[in-house]
PDB file of N, CA and C in Angstrom:
ATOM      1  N   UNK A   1      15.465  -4.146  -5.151  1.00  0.00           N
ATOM      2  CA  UNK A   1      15.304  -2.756  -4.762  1.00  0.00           C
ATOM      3  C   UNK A   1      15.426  -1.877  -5.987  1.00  0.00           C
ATOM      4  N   UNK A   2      14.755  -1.201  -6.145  1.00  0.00           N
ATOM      5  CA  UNK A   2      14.477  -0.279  -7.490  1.00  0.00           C
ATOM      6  C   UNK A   2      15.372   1.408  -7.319  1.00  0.00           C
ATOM      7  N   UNK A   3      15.799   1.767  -7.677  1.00  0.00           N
ATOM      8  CA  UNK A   3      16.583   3.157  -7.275  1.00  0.00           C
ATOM      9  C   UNK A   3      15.655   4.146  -7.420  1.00  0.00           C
ATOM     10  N   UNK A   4      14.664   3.869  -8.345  1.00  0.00           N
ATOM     11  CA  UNK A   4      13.954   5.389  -8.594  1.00  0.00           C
ATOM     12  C   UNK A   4      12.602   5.286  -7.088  1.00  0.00           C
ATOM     13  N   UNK A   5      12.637   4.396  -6.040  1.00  0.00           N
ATOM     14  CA  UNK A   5      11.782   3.694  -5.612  1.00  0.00           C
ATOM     15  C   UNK A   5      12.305   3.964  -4.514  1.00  0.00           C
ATOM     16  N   UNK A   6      13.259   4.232  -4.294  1.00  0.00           N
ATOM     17  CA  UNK A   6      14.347   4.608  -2.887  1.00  0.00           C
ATOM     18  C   UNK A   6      14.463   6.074  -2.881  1.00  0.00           C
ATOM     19  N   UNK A   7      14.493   6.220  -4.463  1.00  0.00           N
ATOM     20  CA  UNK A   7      14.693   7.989  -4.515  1.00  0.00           C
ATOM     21  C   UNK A   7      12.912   8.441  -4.012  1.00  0.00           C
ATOM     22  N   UNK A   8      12.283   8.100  -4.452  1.00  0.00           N
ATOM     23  CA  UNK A   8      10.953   8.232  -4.232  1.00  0.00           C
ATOM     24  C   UNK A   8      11.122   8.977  -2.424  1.00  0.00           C
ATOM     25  N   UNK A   9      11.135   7.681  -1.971  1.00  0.00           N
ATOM     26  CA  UNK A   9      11.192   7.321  -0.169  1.00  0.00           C
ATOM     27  C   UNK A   9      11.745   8.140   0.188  1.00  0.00           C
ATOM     28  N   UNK A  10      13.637   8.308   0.003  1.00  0.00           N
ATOM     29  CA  UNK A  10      14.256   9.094   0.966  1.00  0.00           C
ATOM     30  C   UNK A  10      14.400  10.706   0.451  1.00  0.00           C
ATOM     31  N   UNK A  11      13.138  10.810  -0.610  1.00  0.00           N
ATOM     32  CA  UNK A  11      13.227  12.564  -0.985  1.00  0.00           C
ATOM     33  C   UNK A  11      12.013  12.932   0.200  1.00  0.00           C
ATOM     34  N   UNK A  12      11.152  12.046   1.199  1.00  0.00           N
ATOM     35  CA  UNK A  12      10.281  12.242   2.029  1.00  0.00           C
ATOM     36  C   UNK A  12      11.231  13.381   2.986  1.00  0.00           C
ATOM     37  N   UNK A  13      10.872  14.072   4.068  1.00  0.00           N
ATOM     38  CA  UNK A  13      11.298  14.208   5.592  1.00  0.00           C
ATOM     39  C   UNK A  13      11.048  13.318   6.539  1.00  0.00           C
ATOM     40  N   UNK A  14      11.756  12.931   7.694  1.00  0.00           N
ATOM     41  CA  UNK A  14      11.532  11.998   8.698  1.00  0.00           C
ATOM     42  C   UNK A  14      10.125  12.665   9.667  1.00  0.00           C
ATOM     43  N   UNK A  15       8.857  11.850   9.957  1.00  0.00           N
ATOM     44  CA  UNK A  15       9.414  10.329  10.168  1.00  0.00           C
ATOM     45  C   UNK A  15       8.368   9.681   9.365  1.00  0.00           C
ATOM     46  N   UNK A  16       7.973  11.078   7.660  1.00  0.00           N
ATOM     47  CA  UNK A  16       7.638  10.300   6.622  1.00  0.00           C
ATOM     48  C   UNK A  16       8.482   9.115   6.254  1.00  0.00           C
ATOM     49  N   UNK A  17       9.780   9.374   5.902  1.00  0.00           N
ATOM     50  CA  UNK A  17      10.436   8.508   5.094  1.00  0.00           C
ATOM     51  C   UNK A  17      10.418   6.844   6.272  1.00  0.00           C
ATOM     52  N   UNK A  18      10.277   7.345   7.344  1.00  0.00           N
ATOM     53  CA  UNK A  18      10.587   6.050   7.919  1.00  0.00           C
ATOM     54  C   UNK A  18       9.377   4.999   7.791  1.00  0.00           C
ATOM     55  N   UNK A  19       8.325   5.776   7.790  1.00  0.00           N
ATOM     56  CA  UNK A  19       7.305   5.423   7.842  1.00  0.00           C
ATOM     57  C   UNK A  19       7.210   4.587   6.242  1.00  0.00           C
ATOM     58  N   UNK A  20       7.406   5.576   5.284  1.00  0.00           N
ATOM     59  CA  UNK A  20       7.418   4.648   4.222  1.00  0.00           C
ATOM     60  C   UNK A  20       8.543   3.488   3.709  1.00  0.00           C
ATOM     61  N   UNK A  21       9.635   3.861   4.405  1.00  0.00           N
ATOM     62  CA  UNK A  21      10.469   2.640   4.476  1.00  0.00           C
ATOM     63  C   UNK A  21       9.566   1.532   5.122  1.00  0.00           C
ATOM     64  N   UNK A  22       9.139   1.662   6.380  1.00  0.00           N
ATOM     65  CA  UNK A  22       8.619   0.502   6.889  1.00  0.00           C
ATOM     66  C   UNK A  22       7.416  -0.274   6.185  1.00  0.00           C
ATOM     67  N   UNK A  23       7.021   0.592   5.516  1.00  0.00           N
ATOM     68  CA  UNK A  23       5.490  -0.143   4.950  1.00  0.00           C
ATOM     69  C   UNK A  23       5.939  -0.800   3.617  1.00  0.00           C
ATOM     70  N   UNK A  24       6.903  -0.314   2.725  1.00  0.00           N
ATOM     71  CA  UNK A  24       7.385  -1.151   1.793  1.00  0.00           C
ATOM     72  C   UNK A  24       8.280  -2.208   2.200  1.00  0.00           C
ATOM     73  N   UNK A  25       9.261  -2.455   3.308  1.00  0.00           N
ATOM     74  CA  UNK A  25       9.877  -3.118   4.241  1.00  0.00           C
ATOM     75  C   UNK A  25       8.257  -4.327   4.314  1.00  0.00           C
ATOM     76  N   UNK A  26       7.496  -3.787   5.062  1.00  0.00           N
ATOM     77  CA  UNK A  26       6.523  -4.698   5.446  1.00  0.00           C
ATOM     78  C   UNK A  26       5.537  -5.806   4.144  1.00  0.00           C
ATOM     79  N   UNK A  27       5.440  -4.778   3.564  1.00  0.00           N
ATOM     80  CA  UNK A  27       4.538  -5.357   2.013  1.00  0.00           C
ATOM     81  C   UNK A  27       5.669  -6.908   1.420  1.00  0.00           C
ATOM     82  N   UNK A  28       6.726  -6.281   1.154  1.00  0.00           N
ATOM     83  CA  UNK A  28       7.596  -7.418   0.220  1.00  0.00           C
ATOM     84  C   UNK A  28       7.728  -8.124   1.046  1.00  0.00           C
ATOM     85  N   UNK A  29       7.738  -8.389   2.554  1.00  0.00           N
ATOM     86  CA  UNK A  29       8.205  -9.320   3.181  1.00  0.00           C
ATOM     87  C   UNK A  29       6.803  -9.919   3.625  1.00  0.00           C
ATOM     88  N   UNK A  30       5.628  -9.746   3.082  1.00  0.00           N
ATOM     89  CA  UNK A  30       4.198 -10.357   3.922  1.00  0.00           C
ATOM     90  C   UNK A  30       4.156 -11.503   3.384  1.00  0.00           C
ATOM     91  N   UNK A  31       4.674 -11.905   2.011  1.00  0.00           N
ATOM     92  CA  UNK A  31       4.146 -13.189   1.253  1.00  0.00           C
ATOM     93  C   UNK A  31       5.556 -12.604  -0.219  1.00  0.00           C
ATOM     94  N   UNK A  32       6.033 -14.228  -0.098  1.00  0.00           N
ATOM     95  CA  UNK A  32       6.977 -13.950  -1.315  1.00  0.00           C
ATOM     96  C   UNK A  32       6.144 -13.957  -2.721  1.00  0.00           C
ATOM     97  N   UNK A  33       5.389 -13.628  -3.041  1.00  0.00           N
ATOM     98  CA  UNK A  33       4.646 -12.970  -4.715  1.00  0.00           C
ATOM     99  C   UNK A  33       4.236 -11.786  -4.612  1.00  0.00           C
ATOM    100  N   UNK A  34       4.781 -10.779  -3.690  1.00  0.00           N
ATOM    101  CA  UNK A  34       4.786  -9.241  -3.686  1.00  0.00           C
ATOM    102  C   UNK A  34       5.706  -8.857  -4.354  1.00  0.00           C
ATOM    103  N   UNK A  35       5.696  -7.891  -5.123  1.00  0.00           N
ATOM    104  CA  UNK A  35       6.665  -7.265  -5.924  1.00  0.00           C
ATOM    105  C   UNK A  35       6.435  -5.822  -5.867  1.00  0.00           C
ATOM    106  N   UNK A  36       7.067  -5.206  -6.698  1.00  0.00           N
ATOM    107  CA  UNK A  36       7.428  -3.851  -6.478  1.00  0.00           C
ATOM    108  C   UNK A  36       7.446  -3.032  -8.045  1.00  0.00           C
ATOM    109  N   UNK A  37       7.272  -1.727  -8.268  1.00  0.00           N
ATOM    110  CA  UNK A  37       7.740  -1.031  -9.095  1.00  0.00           C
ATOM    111  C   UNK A  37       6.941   0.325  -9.219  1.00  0.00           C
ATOM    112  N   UNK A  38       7.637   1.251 -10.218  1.00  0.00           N
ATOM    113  CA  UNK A  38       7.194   2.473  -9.879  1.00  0.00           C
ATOM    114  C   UNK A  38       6.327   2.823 -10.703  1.00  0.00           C
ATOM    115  N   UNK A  39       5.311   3.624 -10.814  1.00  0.00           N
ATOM    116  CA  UNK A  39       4.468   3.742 -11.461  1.00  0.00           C
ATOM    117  C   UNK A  39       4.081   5.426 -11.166  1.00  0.00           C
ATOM    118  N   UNK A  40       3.436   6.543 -12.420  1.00  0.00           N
ATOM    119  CA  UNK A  40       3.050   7.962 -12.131  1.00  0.00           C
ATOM    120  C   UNK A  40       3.975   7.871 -10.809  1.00  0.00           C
ATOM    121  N   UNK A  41       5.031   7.452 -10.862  1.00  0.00           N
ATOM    122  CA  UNK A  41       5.973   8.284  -9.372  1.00  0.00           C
ATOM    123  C   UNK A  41       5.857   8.209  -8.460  1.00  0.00           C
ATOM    124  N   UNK A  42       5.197   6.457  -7.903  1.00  0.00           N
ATOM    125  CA  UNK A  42       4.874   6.466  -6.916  1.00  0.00           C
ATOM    126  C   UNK A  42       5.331   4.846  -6.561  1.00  0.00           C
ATOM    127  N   UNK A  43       5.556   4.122  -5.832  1.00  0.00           N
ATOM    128  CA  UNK A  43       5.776   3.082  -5.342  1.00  0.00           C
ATOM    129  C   UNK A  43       4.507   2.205  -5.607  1.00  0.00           C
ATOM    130  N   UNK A  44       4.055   1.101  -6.825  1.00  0.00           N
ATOM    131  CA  UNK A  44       3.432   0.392  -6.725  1.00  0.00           C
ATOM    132  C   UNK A  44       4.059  -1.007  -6.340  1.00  0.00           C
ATOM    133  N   UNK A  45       2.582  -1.752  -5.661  1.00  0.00           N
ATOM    134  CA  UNK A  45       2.777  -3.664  -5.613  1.00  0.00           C
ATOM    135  C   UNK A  45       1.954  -4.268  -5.932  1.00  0.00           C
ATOM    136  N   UNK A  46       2.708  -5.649  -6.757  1.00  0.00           N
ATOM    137  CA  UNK A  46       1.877  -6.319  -7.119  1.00  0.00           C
ATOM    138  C   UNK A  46       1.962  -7.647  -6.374  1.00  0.00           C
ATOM    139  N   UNK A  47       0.937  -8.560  -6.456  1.00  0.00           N
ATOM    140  CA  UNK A  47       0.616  -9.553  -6.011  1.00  0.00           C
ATOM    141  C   UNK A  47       0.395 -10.877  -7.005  1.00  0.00           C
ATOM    142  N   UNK A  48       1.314 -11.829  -7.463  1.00  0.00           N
ATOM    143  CA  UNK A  48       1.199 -12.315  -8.800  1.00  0.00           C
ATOM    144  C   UNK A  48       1.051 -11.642  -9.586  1.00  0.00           C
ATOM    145  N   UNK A  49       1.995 -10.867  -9.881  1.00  0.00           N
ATOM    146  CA  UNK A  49       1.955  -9.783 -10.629  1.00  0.00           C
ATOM    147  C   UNK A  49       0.795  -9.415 -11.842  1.00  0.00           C
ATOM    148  N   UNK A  50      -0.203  -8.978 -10.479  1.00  0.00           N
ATOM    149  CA  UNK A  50      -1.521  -8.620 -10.459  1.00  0.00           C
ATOM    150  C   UNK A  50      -1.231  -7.225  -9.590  1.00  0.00           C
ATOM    151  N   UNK A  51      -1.709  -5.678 -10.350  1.00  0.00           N
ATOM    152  CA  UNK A  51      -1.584  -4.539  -9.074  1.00  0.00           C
ATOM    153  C   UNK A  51      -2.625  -4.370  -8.197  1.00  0.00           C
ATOM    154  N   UNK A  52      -1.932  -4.210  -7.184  1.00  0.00           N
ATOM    155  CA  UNK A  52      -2.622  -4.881  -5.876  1.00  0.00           C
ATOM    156  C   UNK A  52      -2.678  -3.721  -4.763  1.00  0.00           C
ATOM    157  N   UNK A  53      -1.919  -2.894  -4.611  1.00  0.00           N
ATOM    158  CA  UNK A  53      -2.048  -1.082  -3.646  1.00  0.00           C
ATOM    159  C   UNK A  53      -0.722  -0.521  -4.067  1.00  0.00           C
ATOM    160  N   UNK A  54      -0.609   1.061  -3.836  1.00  0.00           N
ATOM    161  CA  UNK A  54      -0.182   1.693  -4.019  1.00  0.00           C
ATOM    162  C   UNK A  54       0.045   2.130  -3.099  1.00  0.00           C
ATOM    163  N   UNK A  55       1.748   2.896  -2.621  1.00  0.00           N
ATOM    164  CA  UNK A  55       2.289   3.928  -1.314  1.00  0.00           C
ATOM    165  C   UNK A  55       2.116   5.324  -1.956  1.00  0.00           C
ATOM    166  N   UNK A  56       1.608   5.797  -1.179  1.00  0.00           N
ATOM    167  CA  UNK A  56       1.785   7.668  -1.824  1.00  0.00           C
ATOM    168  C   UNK A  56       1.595   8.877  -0.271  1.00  0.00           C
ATOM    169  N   UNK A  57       1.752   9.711  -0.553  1.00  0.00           N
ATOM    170  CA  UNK A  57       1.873  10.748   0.045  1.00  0.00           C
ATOM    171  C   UNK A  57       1.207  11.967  -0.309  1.00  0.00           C
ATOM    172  N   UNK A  58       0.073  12.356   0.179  1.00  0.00           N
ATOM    173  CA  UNK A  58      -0.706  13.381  -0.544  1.00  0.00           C
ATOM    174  C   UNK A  58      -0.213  14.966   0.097  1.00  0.00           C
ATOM    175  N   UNK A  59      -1.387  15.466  -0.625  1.00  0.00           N
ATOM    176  CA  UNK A  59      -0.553  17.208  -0.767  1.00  0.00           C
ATOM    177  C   UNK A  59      -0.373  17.774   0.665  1.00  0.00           C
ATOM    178  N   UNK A  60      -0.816  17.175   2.115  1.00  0.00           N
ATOM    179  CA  UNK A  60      -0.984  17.266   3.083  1.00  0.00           C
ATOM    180  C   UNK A  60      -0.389  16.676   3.870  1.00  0.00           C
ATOM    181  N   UNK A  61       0.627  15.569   3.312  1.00  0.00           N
ATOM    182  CA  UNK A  61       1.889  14.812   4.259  1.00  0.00           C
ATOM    183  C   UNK A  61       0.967  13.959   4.725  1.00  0.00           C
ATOM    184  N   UNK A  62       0.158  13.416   4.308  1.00  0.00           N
ATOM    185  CA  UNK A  62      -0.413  12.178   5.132  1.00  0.00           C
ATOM    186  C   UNK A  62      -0.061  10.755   3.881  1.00  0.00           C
ATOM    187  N   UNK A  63       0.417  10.029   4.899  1.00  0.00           N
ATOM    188  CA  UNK A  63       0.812   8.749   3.818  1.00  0.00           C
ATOM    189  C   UNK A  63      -0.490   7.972   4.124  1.00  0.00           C
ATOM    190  N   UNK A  64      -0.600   7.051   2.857  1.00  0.00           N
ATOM    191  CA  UNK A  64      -1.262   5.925   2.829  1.00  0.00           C
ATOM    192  C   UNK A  64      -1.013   5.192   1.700  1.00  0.00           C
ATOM    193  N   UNK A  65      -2.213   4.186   2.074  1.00  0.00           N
ATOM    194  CA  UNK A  65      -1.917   2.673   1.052  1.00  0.00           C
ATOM    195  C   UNK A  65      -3.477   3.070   0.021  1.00  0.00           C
ATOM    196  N   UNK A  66      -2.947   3.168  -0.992  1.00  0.00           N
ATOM    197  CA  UNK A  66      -4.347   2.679  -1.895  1.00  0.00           C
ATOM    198  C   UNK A  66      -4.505   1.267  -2.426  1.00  0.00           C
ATOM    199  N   UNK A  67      -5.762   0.755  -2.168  1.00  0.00           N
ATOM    200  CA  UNK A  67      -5.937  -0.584  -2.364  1.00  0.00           C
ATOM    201  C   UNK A  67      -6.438  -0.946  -3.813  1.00  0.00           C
ATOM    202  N   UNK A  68      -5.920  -1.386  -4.694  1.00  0.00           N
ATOM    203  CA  UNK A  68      -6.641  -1.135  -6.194  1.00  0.00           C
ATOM    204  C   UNK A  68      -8.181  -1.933  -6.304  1.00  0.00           C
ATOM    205  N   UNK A  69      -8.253  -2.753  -5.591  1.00  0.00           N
ATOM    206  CA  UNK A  69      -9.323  -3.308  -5.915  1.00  0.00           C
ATOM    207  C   UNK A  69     -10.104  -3.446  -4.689  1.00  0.00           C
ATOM    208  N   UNK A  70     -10.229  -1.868  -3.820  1.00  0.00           N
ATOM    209  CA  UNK A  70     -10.750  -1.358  -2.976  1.00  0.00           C
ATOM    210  C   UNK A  70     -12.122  -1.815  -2.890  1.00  0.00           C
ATOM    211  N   UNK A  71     -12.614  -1.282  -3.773  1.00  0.00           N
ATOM    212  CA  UNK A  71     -14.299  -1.612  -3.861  1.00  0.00           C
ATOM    213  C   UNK A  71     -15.063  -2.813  -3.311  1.00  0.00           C
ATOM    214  N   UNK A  72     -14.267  -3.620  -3.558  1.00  0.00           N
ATOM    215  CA  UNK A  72     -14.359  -5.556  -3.237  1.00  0.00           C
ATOM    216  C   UNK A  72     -14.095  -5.001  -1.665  1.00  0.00           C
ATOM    217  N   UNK A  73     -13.170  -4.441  -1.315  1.00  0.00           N
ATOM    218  CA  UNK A  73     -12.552  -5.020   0.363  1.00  0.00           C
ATOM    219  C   UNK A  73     -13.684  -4.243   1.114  1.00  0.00           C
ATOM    220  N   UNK A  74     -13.868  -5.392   2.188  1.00  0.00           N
ATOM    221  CA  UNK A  74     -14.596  -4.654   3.038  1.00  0.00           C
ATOM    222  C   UNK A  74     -13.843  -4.397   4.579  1.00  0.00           C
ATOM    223  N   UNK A  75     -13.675  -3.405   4.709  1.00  0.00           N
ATOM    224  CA  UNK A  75     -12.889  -3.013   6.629  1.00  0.00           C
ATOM    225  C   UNK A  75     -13.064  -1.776   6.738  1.00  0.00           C
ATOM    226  N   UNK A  76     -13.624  -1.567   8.111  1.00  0.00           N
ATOM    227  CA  UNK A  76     -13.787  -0.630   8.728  1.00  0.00           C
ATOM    228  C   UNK A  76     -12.763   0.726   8.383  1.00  0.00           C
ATOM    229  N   UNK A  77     -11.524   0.451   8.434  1.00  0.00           N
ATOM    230  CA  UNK A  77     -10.793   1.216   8.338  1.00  0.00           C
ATOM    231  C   UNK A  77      -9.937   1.671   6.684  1.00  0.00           C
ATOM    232  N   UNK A  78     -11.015   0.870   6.175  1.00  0.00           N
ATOM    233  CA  UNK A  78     -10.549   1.605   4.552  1.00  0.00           C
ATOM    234  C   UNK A  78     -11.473   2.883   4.151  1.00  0.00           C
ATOM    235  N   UNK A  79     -10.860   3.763   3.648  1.00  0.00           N
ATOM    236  CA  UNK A  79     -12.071   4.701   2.926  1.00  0.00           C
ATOM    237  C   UNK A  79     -12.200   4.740   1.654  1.00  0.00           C
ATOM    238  N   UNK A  80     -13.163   5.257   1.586  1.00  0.00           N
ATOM    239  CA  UNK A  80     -13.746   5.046  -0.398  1.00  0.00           C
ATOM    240  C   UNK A  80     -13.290   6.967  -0.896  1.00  0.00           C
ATOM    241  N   UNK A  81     -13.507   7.859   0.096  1.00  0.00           N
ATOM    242  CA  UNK A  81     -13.806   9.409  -0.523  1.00  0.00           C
ATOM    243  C   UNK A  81     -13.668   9.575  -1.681  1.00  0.00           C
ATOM    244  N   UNK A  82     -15.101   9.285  -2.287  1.00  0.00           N
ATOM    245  CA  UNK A  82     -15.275   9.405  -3.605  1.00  0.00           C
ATOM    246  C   UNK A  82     -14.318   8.771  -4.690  1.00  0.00           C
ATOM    247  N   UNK A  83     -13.880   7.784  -4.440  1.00  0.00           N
ATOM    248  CA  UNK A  83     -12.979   6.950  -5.601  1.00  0.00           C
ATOM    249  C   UNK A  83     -14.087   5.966  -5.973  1.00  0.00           C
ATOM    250  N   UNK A  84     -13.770   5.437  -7.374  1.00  0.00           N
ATOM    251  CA  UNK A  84     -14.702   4.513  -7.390  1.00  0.00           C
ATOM    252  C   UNK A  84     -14.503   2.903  -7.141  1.00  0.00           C
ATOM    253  N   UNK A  85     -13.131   3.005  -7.706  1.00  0.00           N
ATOM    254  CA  UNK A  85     -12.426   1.647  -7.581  1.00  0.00           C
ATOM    255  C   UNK A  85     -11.171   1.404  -6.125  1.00  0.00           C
ATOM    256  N   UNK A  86     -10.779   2.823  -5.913  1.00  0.00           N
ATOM    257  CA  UNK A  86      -9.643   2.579  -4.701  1.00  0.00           C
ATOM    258  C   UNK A  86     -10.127   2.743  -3.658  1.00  0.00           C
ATOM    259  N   UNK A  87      -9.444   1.759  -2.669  1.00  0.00           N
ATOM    260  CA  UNK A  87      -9.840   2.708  -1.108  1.00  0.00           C
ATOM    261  C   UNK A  87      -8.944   2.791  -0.369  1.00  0.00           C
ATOM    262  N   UNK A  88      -8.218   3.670   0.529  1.00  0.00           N
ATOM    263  CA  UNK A  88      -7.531   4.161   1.186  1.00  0.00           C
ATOM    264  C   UNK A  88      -7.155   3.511   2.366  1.00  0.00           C
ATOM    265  N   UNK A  89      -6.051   3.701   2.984  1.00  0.00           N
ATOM    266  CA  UNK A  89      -5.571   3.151   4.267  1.00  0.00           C
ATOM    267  C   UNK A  89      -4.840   4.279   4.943  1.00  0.00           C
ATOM    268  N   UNK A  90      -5.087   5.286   5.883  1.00  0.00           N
ATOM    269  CA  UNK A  90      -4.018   6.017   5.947  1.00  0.00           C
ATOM    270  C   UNK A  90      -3.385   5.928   7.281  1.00  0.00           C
ATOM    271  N   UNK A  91      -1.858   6.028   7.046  1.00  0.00           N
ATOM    272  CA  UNK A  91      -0.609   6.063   8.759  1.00  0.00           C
ATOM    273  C   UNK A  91      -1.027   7.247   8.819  1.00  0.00           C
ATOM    274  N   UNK A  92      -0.038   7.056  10.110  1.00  0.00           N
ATOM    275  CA  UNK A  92       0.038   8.301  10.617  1.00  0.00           C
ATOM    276  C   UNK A  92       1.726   8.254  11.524  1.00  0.00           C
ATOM    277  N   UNK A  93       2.928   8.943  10.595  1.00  0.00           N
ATOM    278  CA  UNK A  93       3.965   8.340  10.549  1.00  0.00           C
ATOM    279  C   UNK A  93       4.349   9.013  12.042  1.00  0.00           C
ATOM    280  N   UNK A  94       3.399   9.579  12.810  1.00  0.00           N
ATOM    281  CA  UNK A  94       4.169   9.690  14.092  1.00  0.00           C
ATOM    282  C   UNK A  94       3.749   9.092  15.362  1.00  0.00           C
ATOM    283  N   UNK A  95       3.063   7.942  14.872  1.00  0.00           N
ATOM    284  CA  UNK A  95       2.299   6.831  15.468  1.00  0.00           C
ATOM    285  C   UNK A  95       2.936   5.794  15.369  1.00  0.00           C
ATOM    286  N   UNK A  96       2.768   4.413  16.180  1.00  0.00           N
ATOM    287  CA  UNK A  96       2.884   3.353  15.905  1.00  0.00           C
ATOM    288  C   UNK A  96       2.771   2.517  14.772  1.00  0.00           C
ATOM    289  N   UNK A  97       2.361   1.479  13.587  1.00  0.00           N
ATOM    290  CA  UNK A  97       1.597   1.605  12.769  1.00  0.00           C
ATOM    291  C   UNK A  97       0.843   0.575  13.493  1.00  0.00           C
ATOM    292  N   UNK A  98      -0.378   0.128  13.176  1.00  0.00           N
ATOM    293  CA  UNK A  98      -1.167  -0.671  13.566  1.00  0.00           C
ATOM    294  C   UNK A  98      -1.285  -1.855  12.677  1.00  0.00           C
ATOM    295  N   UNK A  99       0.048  -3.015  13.276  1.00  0.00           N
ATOM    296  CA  UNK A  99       0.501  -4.311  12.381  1.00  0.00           C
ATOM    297  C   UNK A  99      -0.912  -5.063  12.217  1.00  0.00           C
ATOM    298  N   UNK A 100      -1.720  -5.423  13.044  1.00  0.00           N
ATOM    299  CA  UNK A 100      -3.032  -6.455  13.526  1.00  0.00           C
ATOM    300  C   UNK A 100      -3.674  -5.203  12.152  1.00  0.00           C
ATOM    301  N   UNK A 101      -4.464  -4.508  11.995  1.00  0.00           N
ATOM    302  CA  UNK A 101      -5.102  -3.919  10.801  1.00  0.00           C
ATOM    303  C   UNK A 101      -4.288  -4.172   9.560  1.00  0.00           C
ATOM    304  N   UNK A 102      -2.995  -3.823   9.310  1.00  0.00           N
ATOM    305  CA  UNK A 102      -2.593  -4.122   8.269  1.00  0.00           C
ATOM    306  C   UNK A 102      -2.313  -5.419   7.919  1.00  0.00           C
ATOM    307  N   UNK A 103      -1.976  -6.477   8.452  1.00  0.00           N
ATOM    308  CA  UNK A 103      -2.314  -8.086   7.975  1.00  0.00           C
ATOM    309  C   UNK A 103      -3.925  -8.190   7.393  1.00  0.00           C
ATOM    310  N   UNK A 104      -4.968  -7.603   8.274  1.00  0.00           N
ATOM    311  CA  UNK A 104      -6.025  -8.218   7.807  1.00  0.00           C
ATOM    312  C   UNK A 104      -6.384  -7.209   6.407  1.00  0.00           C
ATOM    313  N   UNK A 105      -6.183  -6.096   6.477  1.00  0.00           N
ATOM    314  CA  UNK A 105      -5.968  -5.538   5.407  1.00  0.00           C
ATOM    315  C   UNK A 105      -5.053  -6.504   4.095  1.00  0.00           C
ATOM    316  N   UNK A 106      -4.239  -6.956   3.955  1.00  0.00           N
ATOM    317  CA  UNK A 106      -3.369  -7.803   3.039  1.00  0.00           C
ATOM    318  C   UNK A 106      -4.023  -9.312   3.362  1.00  0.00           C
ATOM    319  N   UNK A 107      -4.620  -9.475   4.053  1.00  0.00           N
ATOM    320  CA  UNK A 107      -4.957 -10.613   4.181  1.00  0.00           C
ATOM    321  C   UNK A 107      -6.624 -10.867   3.327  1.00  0.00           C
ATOM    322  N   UNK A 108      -7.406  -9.621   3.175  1.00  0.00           N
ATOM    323  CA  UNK A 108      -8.186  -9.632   2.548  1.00  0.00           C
ATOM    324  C   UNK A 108      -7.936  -9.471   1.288  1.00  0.00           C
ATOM    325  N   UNK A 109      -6.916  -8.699   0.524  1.00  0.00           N
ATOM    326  CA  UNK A 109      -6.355  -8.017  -0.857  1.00  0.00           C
ATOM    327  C   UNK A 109      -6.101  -9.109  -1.115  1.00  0.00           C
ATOM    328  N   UNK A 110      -5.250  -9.985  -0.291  1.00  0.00           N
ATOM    329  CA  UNK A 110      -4.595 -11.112  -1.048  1.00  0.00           C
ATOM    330  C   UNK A 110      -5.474 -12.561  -1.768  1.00  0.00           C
ATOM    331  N   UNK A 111      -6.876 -12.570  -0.615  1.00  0.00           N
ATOM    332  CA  UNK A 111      -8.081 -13.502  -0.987  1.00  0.00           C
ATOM    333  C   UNK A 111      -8.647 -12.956  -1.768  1.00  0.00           C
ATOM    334  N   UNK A 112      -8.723 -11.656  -1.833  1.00  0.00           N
ATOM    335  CA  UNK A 112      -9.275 -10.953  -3.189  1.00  0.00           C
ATOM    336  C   UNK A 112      -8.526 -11.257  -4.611  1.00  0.00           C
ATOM    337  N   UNK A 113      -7.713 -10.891  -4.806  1.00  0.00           N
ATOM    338  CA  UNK A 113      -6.742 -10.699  -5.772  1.00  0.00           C
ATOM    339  C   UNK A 113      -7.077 -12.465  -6.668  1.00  0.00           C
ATOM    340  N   UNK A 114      -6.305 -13.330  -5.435  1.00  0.00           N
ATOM    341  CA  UNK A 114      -6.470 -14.598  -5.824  1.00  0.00           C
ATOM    342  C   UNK A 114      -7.697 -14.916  -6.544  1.00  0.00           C
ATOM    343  N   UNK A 115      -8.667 -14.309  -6.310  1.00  0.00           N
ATOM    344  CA  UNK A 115     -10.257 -15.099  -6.681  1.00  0.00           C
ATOM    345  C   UNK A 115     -10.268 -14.267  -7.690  1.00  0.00           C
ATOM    346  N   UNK A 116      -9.726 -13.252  -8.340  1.00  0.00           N
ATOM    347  CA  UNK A 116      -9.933 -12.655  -9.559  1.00  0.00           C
ATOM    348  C   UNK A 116      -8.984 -13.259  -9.939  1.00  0.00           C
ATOM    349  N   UNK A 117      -7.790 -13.774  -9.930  1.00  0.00           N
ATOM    350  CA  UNK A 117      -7.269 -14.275 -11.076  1.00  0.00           C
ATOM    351  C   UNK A 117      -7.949 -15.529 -11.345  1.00  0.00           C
ATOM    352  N   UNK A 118      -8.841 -16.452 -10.350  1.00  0.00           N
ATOM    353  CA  UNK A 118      -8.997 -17.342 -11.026  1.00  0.00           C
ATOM    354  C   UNK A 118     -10.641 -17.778 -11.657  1.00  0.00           C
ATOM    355  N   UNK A 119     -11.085 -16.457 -11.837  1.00  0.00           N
ATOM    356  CA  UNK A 119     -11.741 -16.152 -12.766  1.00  0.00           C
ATOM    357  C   UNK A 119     -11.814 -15.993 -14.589  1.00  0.00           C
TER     358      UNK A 119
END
């Protein structure tokens, strides 16, 4: 657990912060070669420590996941808005989260990721 990474989280309001507790809660525990650290002030993970998405919170209180190597993933529910390389995942922290999307979401990053390293 990183302190500047907690400070990050619990400087949110509820039921941001819970929300982002849970999704970093969820990430490190999907597959033990997730890792963690902070980066421009924001909660990054890596995957064989390869960076692999990002938690953030934009100027509008909407959280999401940026996927770094977005471009490759293909799902319905990622967006590109004009990035070239990231694509987006966004909660909605006064919702449920939707576990079945986010596995296949990590479940694609993670077949991704893998096939670039072994390139």
């Amino acid at each position: 657990m990183s302190l500047s990474i907690d400070h990050y989280i619990l400087s949110h309001p509820e039921p941001i912060q819970g929300c982002l507790l849970f999704i970093r809660n969820y990430i490190l525990s999907f597959h033990p070669n997730f890792g963690e650290t902070l980066k421009y002030g924001i909660p990054f993970f890596t995957f064989k420590n390869k960076n692999c998405c990002y938690l953030s919170v934009n100027k509008n209180n909407i959280v999401y996941l940026g996927f770094i190597h977005g471009k490759l993933l293909k799902h319905p529910k990622l967006k590109k808005e004009g990035r070239k390389m990231v694509k987006v995942y966004y909660l909605n922290p006064e919702q449920d989260i939707d576990i079945q999307t986010l596995n296949e979401l990590f479940h694609l990053n993670i077949t991704q990721i893998e096939s670039l390293i072994k390139k």
